[in-house]
Protein backbone atom coordinates (compact mmCIF):
# COMPACT_ATOMS: atom_id res chain seq x y z
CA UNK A 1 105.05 168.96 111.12
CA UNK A 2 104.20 168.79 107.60
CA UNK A 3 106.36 169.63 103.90
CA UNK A 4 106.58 173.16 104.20
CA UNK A 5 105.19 175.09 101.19
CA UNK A 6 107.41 177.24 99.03
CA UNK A 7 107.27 181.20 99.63
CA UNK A 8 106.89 182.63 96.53
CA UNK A 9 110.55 184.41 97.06
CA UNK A 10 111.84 180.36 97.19
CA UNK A 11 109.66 179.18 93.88
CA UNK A 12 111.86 179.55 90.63
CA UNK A 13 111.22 182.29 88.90
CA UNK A 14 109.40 180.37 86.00
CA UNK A 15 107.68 178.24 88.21
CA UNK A 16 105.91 181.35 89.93
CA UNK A 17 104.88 182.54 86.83
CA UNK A 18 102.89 179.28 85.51
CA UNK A 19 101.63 178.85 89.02
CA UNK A 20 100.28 182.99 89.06
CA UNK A 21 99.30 182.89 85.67
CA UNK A 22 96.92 179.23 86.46
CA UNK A 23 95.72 180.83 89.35
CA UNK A 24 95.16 184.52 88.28
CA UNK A 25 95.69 187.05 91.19
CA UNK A 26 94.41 184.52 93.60
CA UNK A 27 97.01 182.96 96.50
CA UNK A 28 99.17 179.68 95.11
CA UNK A 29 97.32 176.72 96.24
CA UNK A 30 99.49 175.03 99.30
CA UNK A 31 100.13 171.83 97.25
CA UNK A 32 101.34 173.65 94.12
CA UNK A 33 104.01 175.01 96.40
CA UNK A 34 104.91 171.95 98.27
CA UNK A 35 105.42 170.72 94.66
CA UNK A 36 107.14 173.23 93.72
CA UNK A 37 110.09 171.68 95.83
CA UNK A 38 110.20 169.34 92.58
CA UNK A 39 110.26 171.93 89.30
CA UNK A 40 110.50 169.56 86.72
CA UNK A 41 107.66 167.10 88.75
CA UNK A 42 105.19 170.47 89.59
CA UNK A 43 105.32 171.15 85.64
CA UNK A 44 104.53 167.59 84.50
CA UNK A 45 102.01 167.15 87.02
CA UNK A 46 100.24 170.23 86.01
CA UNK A 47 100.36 169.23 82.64
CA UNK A 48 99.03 165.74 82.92
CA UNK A 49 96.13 167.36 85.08
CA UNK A 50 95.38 169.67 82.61
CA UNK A 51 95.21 167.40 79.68
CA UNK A 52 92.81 165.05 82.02
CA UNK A 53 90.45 167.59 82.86
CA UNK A 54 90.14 169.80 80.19
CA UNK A 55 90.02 167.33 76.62
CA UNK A 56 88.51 164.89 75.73
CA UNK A 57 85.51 163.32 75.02
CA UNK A 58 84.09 163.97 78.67
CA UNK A 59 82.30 167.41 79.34
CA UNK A 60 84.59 169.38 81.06
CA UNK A 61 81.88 170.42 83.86
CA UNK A 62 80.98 166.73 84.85
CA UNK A 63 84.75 166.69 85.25
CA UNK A 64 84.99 169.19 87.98
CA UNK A 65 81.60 167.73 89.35
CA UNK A 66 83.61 164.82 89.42
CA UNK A 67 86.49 165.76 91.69
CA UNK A 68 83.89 167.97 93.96
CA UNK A 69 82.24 164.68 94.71
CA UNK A 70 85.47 162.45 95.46
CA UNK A 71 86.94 165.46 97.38
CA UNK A 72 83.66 165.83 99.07
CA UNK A 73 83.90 161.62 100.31
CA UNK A 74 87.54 162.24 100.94
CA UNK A 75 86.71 165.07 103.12
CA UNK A 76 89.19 167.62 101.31
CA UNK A 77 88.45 171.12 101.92
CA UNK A 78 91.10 172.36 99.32
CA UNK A 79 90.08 170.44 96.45
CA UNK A 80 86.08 170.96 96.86
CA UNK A 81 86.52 174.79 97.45
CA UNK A 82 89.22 175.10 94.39
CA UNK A 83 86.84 173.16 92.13
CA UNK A 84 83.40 174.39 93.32
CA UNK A 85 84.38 177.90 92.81
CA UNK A 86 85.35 176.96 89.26
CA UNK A 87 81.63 175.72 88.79
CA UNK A 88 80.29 179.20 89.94
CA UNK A 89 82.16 180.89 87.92
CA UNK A 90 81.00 179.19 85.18
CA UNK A 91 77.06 179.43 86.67
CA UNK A 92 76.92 175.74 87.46
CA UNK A 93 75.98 174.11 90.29
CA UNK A 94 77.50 171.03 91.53
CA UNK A 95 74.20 169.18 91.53
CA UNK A 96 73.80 166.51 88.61
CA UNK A 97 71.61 168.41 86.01
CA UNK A 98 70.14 164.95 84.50
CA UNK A 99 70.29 160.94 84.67
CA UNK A 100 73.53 160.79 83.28
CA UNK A 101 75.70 163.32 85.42
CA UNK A 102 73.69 161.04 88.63
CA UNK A 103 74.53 158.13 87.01
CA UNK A 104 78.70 159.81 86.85
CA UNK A 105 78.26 160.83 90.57
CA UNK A 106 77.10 158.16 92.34
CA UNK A 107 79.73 155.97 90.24
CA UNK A 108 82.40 158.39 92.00
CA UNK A 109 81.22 158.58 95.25
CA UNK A 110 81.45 154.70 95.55
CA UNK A 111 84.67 154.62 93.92
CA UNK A 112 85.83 156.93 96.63
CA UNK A 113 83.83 155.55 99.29
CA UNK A 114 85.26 152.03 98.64
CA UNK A 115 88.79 152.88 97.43
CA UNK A 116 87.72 151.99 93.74
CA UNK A 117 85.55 149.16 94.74
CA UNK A 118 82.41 149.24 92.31
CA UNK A 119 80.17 146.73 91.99
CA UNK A 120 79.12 144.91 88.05
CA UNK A 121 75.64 146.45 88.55
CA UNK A 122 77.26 150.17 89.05
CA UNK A 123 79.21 149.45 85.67
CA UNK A 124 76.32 148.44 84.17
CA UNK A 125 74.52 151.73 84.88
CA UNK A 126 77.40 153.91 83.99
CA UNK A 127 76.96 151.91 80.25
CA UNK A 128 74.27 152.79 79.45
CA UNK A 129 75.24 156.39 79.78
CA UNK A 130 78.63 156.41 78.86
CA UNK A 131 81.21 154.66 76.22
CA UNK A 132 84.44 153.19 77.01
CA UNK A 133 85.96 156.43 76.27
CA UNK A 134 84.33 158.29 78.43
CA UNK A 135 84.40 155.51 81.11
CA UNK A 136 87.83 155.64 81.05
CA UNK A 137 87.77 159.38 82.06
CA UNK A 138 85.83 159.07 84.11
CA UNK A 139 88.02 157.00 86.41
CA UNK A 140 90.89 158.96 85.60
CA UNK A 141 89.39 161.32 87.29
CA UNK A 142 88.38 159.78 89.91
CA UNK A 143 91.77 158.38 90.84
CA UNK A 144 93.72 161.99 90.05
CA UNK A 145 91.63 163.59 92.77
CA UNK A 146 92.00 160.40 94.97
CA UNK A 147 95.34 161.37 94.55
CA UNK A 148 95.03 164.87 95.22
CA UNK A 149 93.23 164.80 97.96
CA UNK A 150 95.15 162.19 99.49
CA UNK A 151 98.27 164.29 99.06
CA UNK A 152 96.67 167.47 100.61
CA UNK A 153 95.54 165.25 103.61
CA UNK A 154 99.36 164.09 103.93
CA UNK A 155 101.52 167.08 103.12
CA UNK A 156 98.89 169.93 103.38
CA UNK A 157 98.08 171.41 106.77
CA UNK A 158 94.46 171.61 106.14
């Protein structure tokens, strides 16, 4: 048996509403309500995800090409669905459109693959692409939906 997710009758009133307003008319992701057993934790968390995938210095769509590949490696159904229907929405694919976003990728699937193990050389490649900025979101990234979809495969019933 796993944490049992929240009914929406059980969520706090203001709670449900952030969680139907993010996810506009469609059902409440089963982690969001497993959080929601935590309030004060669900809000923060959403927060600090927002902030990490929508600003800064990192395109926003290499972002969510980001977590699609970790989630892919980490063989999490949730989080590639969730953030590959984000990309069609937007009429992306979640191929990498140029050197760079390959570059990104493959950087992510080894970090994944090798529970952040990269090699100097891989570093080296993402350089020439990439500052330290951007570097750094990169792997914030990475290790939020490391995270994530370690979670899901925990307390989700996937």
């Amino acid at each position: 048996m796993r944490v049992r997710p929240l009914t929406n009758e059980e969520i706090l009133e203001i709670v449900l509403e952030m969680l139907v307003n993010r996810f506009k008319g469609r059902e409440n992701p089963a982690a969001y309500r497993i959080l929601a057993r935590n309030p004060v934790l669900l809000m923060k968390f959403a927060e600090f995800r927002d902030e990490m995938m929508m600003n800064g210095k990192l395109d926003s769509i290499l972002k969510e090409k980001i977590a699609i590949k970790v989630s892919t490696v980490n063989e999490c159904n949730p989080c590639y669905v969730s953030h590959k229907m984000k990309l069609e929405i937007s009429g992306r694919s979640e191929n990498a459109k140029d050197e760079k976003e390959r570059a990104a990728l493959r950087f992510a699937e080894l970090a994944a693959m090798n529970r952040g193990k990269v090699s100097d050389e891989m570093f080296a490649e993402l350089f020439k692409h990439f500052s330290e900025e951007e570097m750094l979101e990169i792997t914030l990234v990475i290790s939020l939906y490391m995270f994530l979809n370690t979670f899901n495969s925990l307390l989700v019933d996937v």
